[in-house]
N, C-alpha and C. Protein backbone atom coordinates (compact mmCIF):
# COMPACT_ATOMS: atom_id res chain seq x y z
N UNK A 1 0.85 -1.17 0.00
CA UNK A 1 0.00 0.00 0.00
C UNK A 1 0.89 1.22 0.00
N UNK A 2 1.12 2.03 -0.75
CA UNK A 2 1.31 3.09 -1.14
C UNK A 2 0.62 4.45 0.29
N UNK A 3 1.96 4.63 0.58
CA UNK A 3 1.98 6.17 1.63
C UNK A 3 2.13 7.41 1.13
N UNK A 4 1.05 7.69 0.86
CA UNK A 4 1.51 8.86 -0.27
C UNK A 4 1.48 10.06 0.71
N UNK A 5 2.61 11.49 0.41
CA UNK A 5 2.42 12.47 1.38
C UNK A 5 2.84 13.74 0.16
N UNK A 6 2.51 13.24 -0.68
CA UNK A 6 3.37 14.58 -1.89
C UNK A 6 2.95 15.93 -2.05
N UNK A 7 3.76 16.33 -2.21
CA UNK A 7 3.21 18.28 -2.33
C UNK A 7 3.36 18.70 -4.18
N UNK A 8 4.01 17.87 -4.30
CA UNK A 8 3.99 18.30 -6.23
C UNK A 8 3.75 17.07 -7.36
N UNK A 9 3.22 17.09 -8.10
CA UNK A 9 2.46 16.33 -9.28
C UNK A 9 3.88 15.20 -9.57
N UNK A 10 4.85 15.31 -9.12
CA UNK A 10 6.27 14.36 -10.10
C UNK A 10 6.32 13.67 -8.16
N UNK A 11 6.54 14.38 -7.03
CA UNK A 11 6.46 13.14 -5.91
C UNK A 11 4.93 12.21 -5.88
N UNK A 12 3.92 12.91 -6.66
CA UNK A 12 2.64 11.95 -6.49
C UNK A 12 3.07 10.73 -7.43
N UNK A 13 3.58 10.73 -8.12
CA UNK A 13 3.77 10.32 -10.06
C UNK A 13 4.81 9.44 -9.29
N UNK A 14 5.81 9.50 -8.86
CA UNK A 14 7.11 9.12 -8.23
C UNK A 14 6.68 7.72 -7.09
N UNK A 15 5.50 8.49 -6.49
CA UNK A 15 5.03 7.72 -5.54
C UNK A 15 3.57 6.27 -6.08
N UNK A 16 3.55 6.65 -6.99
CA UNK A 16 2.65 5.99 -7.50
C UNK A 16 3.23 4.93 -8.24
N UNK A 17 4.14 4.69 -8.55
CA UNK A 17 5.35 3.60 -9.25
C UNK A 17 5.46 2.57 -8.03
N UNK A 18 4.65 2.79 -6.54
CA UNK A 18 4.90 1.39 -5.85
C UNK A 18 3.98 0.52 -5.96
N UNK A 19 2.79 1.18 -6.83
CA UNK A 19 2.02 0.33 -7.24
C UNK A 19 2.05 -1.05 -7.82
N UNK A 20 3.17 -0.87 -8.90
CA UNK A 20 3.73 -1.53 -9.70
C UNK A 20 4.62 -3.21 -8.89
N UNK A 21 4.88 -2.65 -8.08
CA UNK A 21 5.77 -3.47 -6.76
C UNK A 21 4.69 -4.99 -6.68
N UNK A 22 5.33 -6.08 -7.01
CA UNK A 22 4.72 -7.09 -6.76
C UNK A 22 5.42 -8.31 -5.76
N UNK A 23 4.61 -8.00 -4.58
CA UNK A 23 5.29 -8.72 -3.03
C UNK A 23 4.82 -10.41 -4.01
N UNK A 24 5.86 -11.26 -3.22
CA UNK A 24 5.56 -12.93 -3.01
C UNK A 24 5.45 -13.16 -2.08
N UNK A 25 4.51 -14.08 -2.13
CA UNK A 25 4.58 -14.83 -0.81
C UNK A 25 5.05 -14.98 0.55
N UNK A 26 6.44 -15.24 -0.14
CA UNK A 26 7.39 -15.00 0.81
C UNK A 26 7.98 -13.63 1.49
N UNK A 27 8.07 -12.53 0.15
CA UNK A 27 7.95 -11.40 1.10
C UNK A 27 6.95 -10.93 2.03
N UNK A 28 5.52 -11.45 1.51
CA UNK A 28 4.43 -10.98 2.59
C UNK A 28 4.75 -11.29 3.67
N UNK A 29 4.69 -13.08 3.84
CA UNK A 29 4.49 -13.57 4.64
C UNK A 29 6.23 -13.35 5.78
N UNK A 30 7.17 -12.65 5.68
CA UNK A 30 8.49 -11.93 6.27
C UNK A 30 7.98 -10.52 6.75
N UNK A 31 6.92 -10.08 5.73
CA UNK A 31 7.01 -8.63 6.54
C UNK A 31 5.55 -8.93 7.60
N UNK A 32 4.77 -9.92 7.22
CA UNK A 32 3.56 -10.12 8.50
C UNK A 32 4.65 -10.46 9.90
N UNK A 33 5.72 -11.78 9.82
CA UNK A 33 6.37 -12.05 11.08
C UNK A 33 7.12 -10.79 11.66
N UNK A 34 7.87 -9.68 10.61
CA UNK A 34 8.44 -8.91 11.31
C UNK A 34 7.31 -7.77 11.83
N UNK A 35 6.31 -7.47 11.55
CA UNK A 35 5.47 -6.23 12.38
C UNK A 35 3.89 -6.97 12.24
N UNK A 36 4.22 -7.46 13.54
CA UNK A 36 2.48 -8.24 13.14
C UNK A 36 1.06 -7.30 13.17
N UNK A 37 0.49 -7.68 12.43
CA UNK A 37 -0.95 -6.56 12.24
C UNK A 37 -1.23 -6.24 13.45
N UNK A 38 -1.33 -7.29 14.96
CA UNK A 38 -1.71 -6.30 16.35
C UNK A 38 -1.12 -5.30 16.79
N UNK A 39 0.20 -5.19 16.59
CA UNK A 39 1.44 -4.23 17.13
C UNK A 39 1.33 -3.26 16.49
N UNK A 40 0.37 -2.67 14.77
CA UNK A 40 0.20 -1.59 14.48
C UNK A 40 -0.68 -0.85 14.83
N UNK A 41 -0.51 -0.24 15.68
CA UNK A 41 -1.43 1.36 16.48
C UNK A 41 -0.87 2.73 16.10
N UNK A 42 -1.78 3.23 16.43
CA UNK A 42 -1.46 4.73 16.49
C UNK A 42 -1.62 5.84 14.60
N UNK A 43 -1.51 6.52 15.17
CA UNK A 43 -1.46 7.76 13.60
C UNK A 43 -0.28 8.38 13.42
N UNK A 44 0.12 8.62 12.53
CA UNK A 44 1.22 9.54 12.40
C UNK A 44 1.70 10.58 12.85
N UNK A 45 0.29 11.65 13.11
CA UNK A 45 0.19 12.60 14.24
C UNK A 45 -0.86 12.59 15.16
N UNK A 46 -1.02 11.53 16.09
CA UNK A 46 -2.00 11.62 16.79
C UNK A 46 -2.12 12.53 17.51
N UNK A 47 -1.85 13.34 17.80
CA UNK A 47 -2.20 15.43 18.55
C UNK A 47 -2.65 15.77 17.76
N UNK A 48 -2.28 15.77 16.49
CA UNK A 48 -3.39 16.89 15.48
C UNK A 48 -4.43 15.96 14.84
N UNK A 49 -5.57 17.11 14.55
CA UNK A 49 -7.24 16.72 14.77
C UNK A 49 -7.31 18.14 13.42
N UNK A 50 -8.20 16.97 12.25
CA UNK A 50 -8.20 17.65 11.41
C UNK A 50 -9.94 17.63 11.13
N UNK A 51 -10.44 18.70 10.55
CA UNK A 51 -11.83 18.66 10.42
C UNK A 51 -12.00 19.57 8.94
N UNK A 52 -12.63 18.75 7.61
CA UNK A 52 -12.82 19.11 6.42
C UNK A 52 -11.28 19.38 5.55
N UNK A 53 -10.42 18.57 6.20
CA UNK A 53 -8.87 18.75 5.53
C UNK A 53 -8.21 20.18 6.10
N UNK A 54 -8.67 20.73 7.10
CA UNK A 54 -7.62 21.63 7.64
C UNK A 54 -7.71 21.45 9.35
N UNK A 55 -6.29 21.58 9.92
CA UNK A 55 -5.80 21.35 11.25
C UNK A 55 -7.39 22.42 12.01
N UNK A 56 -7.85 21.56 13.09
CA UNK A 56 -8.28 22.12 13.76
C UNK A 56 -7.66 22.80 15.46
N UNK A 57 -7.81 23.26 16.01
CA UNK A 57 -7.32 23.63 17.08
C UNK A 57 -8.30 23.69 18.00
């Protein structure tokens, strides 16, 4: 899955080429043992609270 955070049309374009990325098996099943789906919590910025796409305060 694709993390996209781009501010200009060539990092969206740039970022969109991981699409292309085709995991096996075996890589899935290496990156499920190294970070197992329960151990992922949290947000990136959990303090900021956004309402209609701009930071609320």
């Amino acid at each position: 899955m694709p993390l996209v955070g781009a501010r200009r049309v060539t990092q969206l374009k740039e970022s969109m080429k991981s699409l292309e990325v085709k995991l096996s098996d075996y890589n899935n099943k290496s990156i499920e043992e190294a970070i197992p789906e329960h151990a992922i919590a949290g947000g990136s910025f959990p303090e900021i609270h956004f309402k209609n796409g701009v930071i609320a305060h």
